[in-house]
C-alpha atoms as a PDB file:
ATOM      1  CA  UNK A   1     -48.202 -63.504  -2.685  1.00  0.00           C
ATOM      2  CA  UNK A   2     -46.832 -66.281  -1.077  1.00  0.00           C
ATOM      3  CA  UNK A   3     -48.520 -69.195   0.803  1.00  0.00           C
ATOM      4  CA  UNK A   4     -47.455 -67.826   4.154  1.00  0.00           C
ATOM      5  CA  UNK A   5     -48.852 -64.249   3.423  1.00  0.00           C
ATOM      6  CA  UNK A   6     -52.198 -65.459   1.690  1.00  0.00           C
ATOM      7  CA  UNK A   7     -52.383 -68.096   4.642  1.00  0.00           C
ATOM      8  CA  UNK A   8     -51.976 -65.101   7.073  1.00  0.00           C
ATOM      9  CA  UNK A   9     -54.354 -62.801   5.168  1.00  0.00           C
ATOM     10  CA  UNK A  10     -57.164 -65.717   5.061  1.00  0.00           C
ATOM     11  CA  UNK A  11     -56.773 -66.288   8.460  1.00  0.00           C
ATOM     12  CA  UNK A  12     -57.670 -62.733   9.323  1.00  0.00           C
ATOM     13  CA  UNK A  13     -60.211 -62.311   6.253  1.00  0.00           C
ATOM     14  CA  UNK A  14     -61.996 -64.907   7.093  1.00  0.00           C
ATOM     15  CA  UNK A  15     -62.503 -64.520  10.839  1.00  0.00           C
ATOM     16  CA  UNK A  16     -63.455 -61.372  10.427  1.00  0.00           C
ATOM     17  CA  UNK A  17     -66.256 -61.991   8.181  1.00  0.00           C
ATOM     18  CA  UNK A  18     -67.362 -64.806  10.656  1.00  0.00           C
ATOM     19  CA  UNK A  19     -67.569 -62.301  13.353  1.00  0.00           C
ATOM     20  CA  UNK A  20     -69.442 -59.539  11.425  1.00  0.00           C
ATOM     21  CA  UNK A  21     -71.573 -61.924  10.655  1.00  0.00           C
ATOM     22  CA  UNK A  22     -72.434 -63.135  13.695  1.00  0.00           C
ATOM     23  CA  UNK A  23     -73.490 -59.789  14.803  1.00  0.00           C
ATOM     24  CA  UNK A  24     -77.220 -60.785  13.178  1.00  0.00           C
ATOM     25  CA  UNK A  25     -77.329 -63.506  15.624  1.00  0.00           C
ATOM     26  CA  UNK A  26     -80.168 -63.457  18.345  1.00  0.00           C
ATOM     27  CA  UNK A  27     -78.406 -65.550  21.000  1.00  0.00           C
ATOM     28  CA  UNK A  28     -75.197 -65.502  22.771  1.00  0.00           C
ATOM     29  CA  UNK A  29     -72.306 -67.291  20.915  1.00  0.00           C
ATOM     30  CA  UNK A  30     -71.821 -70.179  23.108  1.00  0.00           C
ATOM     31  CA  UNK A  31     -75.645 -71.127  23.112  1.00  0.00           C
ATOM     32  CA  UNK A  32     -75.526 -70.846  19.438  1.00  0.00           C
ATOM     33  CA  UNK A  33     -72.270 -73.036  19.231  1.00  0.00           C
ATOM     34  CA  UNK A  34     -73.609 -75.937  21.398  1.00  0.00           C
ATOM     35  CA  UNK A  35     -76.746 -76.192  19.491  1.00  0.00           C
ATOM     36  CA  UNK A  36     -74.243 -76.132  16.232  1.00  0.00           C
ATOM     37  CA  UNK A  37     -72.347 -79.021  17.568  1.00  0.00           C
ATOM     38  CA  UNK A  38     -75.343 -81.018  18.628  1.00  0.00           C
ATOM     39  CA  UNK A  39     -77.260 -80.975  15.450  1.00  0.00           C
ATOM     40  CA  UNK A  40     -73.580 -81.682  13.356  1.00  0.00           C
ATOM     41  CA  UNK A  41     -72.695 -84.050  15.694  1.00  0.00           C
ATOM     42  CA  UNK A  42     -75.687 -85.854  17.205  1.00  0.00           C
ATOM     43  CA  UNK A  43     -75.635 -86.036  21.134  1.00  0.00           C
ATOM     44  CA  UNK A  44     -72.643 -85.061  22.894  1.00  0.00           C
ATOM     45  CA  UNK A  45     -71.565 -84.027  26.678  1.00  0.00           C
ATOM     46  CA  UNK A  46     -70.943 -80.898  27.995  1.00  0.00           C
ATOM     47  CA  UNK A  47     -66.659 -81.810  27.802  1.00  0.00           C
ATOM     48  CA  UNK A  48     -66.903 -82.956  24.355  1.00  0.00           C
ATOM     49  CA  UNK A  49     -68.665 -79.767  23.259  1.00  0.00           C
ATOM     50  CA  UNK A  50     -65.998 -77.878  24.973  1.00  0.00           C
ATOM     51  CA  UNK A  51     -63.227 -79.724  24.113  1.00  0.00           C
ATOM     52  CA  UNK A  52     -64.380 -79.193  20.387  1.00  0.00           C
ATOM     53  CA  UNK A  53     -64.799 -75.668  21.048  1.00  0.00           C
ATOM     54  CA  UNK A  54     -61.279 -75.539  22.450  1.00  0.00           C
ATOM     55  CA  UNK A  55     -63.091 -73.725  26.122  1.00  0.00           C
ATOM     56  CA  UNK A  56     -63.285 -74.857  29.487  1.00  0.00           C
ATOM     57  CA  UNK A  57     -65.827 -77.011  30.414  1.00  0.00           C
ATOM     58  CA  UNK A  58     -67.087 -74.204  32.745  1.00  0.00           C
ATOM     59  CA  UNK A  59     -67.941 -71.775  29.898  1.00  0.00           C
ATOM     60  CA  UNK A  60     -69.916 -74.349  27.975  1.00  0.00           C
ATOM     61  CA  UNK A  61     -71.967 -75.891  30.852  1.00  0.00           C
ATOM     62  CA  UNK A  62     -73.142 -72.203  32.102  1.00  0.00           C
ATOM     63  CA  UNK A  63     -74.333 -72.267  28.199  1.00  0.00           C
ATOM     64  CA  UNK A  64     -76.135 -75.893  28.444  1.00  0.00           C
ATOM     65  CA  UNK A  65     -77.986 -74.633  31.851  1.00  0.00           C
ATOM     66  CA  UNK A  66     -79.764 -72.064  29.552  1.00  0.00           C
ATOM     67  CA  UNK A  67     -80.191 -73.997  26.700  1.00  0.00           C
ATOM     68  CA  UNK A  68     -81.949 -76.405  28.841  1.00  0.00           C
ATOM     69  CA  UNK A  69     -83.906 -74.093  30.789  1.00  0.00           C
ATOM     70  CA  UNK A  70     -85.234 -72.664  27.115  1.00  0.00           C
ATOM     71  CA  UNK A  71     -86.082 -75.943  26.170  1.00  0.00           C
ATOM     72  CA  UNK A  72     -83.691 -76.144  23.230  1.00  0.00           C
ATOM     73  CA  UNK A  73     -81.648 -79.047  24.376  1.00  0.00           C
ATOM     74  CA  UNK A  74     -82.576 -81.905  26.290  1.00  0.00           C
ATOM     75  CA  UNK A  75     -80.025 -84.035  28.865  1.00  0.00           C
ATOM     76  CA  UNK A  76     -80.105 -88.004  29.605  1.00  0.00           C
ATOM     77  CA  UNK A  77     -77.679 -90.479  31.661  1.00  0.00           C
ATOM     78  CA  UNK A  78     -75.209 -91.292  29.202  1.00  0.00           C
ATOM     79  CA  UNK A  79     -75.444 -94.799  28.317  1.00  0.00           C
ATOM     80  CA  UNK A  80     -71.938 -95.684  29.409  1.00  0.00           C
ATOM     81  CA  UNK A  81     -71.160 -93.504  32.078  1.00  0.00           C
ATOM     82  CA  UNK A  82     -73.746 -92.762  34.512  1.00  0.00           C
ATOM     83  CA  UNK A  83     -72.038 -89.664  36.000  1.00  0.00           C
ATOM     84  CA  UNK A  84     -72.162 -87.941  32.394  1.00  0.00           C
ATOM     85  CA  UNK A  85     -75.152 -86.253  31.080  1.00  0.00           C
ATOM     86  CA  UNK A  86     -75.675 -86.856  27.120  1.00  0.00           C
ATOM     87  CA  UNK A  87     -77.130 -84.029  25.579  1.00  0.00           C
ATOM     88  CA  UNK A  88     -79.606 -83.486  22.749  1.00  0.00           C
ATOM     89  CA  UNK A  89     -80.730 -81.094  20.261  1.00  0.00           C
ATOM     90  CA  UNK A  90     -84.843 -80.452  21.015  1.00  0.00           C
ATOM     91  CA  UNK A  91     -87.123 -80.019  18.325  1.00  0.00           C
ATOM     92  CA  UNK A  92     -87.504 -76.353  19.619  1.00  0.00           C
ATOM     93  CA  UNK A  93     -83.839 -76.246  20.027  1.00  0.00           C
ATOM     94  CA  UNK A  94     -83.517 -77.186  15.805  1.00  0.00           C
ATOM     95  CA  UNK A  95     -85.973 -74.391  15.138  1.00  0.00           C
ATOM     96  CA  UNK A  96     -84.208 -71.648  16.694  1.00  0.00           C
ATOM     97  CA  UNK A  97     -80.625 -72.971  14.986  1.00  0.00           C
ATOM     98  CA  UNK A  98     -82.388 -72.895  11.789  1.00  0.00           C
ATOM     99  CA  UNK A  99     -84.012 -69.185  12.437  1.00  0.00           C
ATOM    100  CA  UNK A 100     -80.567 -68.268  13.095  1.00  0.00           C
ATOM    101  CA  UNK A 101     -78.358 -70.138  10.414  1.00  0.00           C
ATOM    102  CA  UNK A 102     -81.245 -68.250   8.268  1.00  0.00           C
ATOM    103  CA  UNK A 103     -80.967 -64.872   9.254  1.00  0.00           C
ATOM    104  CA  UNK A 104     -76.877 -65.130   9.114  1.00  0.00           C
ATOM    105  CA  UNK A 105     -77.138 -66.810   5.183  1.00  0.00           C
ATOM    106  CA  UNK A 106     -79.527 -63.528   4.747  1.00  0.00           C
ATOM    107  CA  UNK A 107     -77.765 -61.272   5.928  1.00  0.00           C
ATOM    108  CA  UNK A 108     -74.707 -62.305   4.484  1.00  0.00           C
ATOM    109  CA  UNK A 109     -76.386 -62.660   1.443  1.00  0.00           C
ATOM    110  CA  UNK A 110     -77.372 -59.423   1.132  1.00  0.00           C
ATOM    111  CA  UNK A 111     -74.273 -58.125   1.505  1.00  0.00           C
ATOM    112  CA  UNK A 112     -73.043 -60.141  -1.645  1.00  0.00           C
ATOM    113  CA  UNK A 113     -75.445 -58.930  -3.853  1.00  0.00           C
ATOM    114  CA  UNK A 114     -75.103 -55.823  -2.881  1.00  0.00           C
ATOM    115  CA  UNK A 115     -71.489 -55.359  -2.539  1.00  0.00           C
ATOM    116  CA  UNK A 116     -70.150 -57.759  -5.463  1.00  0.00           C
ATOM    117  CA  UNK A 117     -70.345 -57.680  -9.207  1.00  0.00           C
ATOM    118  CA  UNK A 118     -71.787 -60.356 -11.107  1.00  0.00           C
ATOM    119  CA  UNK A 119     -68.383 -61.465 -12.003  1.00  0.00           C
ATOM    120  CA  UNK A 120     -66.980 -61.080  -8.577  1.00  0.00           C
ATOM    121  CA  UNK A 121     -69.906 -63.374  -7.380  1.00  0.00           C
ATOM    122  CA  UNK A 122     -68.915 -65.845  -9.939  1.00  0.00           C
ATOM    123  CA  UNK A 123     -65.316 -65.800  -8.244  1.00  0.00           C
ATOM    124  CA  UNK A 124     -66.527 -66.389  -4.983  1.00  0.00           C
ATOM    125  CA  UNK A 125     -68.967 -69.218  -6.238  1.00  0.00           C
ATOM    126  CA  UNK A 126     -65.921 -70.620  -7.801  1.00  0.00           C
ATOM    127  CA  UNK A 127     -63.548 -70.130  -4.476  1.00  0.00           C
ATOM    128  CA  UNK A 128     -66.186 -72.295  -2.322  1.00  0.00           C
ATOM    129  CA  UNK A 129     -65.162 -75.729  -3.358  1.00  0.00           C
ATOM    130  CA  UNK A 130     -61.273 -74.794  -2.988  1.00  0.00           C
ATOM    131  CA  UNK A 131     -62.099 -73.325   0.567  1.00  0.00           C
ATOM    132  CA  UNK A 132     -63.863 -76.598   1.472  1.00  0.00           C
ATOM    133  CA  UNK A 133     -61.256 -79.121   0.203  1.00  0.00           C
ATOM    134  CA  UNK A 134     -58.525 -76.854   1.988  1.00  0.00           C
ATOM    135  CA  UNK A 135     -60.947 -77.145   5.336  1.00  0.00           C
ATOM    136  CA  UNK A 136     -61.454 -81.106   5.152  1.00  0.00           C
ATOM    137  CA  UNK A 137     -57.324 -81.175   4.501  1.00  0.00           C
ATOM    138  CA  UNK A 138     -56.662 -79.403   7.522  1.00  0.00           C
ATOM    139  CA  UNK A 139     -59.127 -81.864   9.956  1.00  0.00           C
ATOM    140  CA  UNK A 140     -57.801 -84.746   8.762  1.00  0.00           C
ATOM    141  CA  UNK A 141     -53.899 -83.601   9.658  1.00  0.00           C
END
């Protein structure tokens, strides 16, 4: 197979498998992205979320008006610009991440043990490390 198929078939594998799995999630995709992006990322505003995201800002701020109704993320002046709000990851708003990053990894997990051999585990133990190096290549381009 060459790198154009195998790129092709990854593409689809792979985001596939990221939306089956995010059919054991709890909340709506958006809320679950911004809290994803403020605890990688530290504080951020609503446009840098969405610009990261690659949505309008529209989408994402209809997201952060739940999020901080919930109580999961919290919203200050931003230091430097007075008309932006910066916005934080709550304590509250970290629990609920980690309850669902937790029930995704065991879900997920499941299906590995389940579905793969011992020896096809060991192959995708051993495919990890190449799929990260190929991820970091492709940010830093």
């Amino acid at each position: 197979m060459d790198g154009n198929h195998m790129a092709e078939e990854l593409r689809r594998t792979v985001g596939e498998l990221v939306r089956t799995v995010r059919a054991a999630d709890t909340m709506p995709p958006a809320e679950a992205a911004v809290l994803g992006y403020l605890d990688r990322s530290g504080p951020l505003t609503t446009a840098d979320i969405a610009q990261q995201r690659g949505v309008s800002h529209q989408s994402i701020a209809k997201a952060v008006k739940e999020l901080l109704g919930q109580g999961l993320v919290r919203a200050e002046a931003h230091p430097s610009d007075g008309r932006k709000l910066l916005l934080h990851l709550t304590p509250a708003g970290g629990d609920r991440l980690a309850e669902e990053r937790r029930r995704r990894a065991g879900w997920l997990g499941s299906a590995i043990d389940d579905a793969l051999s011992s020896e096809e585990q060991e192959t995708l133990a051993a495919a990890l490390p190449l799929l990260s190096r190929l991820t970091a290549h492709l940010k830093a381009k």
